[in-house]
Protein backbone atom coordinates (compact mmCIF):
# COMPACT_ATOMS: atom_id res chain seq x y z
CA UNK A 1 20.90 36.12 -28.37
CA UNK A 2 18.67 35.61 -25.47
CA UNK A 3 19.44 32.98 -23.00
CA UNK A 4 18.58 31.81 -19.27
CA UNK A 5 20.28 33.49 -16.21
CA UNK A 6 19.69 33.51 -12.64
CA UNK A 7 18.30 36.74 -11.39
CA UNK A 8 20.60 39.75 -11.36
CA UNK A 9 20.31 43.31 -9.83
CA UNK A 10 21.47 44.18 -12.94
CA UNK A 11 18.45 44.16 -14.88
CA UNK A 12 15.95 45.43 -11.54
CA UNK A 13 14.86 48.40 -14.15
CA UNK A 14 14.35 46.08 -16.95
CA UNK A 15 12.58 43.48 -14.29
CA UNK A 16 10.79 45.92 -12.98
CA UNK A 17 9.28 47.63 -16.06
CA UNK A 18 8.28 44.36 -17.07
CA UNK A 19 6.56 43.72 -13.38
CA UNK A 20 4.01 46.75 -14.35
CA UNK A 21 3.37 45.40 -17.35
CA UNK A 22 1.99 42.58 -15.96
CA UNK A 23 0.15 43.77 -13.34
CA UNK A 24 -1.60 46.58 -16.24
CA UNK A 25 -3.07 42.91 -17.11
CA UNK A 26 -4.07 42.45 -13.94
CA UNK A 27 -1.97 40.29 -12.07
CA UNK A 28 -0.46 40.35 -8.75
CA UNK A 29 -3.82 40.95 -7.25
CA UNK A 30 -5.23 39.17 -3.57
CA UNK A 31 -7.06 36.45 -6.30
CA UNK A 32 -4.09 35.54 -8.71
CA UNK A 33 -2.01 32.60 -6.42
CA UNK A 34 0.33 32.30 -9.68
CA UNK A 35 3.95 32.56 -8.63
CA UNK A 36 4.18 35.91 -10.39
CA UNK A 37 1.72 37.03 -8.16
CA UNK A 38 2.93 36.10 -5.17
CA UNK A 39 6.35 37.58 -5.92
CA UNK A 40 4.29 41.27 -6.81
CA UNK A 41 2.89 40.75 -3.70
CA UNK A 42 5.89 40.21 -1.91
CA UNK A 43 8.35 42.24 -3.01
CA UNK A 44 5.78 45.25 -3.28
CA UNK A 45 5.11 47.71 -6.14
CA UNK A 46 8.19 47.12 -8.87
CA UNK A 47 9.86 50.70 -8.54
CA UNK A 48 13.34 49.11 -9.73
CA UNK A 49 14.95 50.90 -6.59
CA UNK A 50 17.84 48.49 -5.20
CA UNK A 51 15.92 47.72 -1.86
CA UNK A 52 12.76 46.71 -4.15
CA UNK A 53 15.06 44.25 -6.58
CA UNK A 54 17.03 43.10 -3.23
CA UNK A 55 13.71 41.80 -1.99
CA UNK A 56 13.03 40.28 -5.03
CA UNK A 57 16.55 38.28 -5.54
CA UNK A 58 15.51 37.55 -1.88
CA UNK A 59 12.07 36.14 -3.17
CA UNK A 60 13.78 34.22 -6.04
CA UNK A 61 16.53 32.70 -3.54
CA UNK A 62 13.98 31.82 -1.15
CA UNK A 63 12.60 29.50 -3.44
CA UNK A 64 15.20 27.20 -3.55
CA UNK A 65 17.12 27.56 -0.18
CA UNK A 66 13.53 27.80 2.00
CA UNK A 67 10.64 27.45 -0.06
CA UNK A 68 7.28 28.70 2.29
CA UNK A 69 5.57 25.55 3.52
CA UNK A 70 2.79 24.87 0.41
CA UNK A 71 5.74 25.17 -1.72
CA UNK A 72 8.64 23.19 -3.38
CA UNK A 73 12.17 23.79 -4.19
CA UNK A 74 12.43 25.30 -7.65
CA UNK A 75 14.97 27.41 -8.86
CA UNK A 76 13.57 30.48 -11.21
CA UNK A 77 15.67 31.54 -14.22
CA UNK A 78 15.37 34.50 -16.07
CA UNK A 79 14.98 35.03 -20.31
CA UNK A 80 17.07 37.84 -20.87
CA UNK A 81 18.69 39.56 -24.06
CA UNK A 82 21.84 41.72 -23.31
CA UNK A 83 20.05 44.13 -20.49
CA UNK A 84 16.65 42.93 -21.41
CA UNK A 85 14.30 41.06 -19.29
CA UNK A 86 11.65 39.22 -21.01
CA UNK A 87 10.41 36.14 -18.90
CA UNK A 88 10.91 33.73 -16.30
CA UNK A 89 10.69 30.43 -15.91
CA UNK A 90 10.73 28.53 -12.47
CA UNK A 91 11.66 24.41 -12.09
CA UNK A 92 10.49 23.10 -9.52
CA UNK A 93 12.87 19.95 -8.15
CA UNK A 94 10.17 17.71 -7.33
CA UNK A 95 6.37 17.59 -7.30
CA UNK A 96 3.25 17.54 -4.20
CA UNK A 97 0.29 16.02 -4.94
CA UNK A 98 -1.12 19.51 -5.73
CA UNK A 99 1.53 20.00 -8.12
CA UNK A 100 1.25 16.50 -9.48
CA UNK A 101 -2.37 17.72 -10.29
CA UNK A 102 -2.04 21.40 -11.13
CA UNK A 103 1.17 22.97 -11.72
CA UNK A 104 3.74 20.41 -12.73
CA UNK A 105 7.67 20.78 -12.54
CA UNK A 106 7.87 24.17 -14.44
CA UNK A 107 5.71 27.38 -15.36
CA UNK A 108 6.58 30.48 -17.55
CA UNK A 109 5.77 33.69 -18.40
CA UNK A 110 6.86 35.87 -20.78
CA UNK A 111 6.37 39.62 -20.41
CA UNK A 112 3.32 41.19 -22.73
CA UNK A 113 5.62 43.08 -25.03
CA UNK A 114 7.95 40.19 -25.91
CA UNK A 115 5.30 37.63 -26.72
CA UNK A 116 4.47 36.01 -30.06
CA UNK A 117 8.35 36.33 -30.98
CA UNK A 118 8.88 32.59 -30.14
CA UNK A 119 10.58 33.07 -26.51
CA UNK A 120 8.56 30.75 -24.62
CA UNK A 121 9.60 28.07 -27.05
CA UNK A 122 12.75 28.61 -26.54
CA UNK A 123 12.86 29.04 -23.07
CA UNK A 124 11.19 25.79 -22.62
CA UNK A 125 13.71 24.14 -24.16
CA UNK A 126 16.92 26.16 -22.71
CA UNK A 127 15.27 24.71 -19.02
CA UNK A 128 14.49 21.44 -20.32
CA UNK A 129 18.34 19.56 -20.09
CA UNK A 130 18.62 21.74 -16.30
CA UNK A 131 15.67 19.48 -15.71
CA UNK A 132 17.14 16.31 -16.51
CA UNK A 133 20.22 17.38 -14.66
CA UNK A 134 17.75 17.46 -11.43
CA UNK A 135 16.85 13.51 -12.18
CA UNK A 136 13.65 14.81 -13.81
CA UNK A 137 13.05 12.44 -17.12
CA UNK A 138 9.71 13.79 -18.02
CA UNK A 139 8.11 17.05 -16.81
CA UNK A 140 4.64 17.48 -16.12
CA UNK A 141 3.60 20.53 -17.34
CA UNK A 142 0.47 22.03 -16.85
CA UNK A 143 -1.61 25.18 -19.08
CA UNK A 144 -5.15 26.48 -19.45
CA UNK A 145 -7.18 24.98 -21.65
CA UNK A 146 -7.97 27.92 -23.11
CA UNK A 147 -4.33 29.00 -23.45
CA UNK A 148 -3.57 27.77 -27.05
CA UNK A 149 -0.19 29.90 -26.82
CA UNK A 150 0.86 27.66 -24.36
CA UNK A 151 -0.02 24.54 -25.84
CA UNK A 152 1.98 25.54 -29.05
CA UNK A 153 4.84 26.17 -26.98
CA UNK A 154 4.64 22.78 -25.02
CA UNK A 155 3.87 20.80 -27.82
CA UNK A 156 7.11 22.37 -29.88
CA UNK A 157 8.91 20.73 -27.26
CA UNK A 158 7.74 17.16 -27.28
CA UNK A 159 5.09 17.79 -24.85
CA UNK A 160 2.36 15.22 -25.35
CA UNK A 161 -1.18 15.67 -23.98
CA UNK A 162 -1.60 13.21 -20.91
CA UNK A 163 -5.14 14.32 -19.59
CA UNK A 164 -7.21 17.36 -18.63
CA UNK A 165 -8.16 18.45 -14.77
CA UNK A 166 -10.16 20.67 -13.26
CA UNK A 167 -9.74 23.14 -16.59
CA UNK A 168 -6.11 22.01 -17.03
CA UNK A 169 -4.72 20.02 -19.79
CA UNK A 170 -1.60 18.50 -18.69
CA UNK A 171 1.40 17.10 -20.97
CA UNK A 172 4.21 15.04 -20.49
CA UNK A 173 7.77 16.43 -21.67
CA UNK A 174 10.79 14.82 -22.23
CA UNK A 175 13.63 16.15 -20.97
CA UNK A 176 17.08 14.70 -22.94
CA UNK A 177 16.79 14.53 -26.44
């Protein structure tokens, strides 16, 4: 049964393998400023060796403890099954203004072989009471509007269209039932 953990060295390999995976899409390139990006940068290429998945619990941590400058608190969690990783999802604790534009309290991403199996759905709403813990009653959530995946999987969850920016459409998400 998958569920949401905080990173583990545990599952570096698993992590890891998912890491080139993403990048075989493309990412982690200089253009793509998501935060999956700037963790490949930062960590370096995902070998699953225990310095590489040190730096990237170190990445991860970072985040909340001392966040870089254009950035937020936000604590990442991890959508694992048994020694399986197959996404992330990172809350952020409160919102800039570019966030409250672009961004929103919490972005996903689940790893290309474990998509269309309903995880983002359900990772959504595993993170969405840890939100409401944080004080957050309705989180802004943000997608491409292209990215009709990612609507489905914020409208599943109560998500209701508030407006589209600069290519984005962003909803509004209730976080307590």
């Amino acid at each position: 049964m998958p569920a949401l953990i905080l990173p583990t060295a545990r599952l570096g390999r698993s992590f890891a393998a998912a890491l080139r995976e993403f990048q075989t899409e493309g990412r982690g390139g200089p253009d793509d400023r998501s935060l999956l990006g700037n963790l490949l940068r930062d960590a370096g290429p995902p070998d699953g060796t225990d310095a590489w998945i040190e730096r990237v619990l170190d990445f991860e941590r970072r985040l909340t403890t001392d966040p870089p400058g254009d950035f937020v608190p936000a604590t990442t969690y991890w959508w694992t099954d048994a020694d399986t990783y197959l996404g992330r999802i990172n809350l952020r604790h409160r919102l800039n203004d570019d966030l409250r534009e672009i961004g929103g309290h919490i972005g996903y991403d689940i790893r290309p072989t474990a998509r269309r199996r309903g995880h983002a759905t359900a990772m959504l709403a595993a993170v969405l009471p840890r939100a409401a813990a944080l004080g957050i009653t309705e989180a802004l959530i943000t997608c491409d509007t292209d990215n009709t995946a990612s609507r489905k999987v914020i409208e599943a969850n109560g998500g209701v269209l508030e407006d589209e920016r600069g290519g984005k459409l962003r909803f509004r998400v209730p976080t307590a039932a």
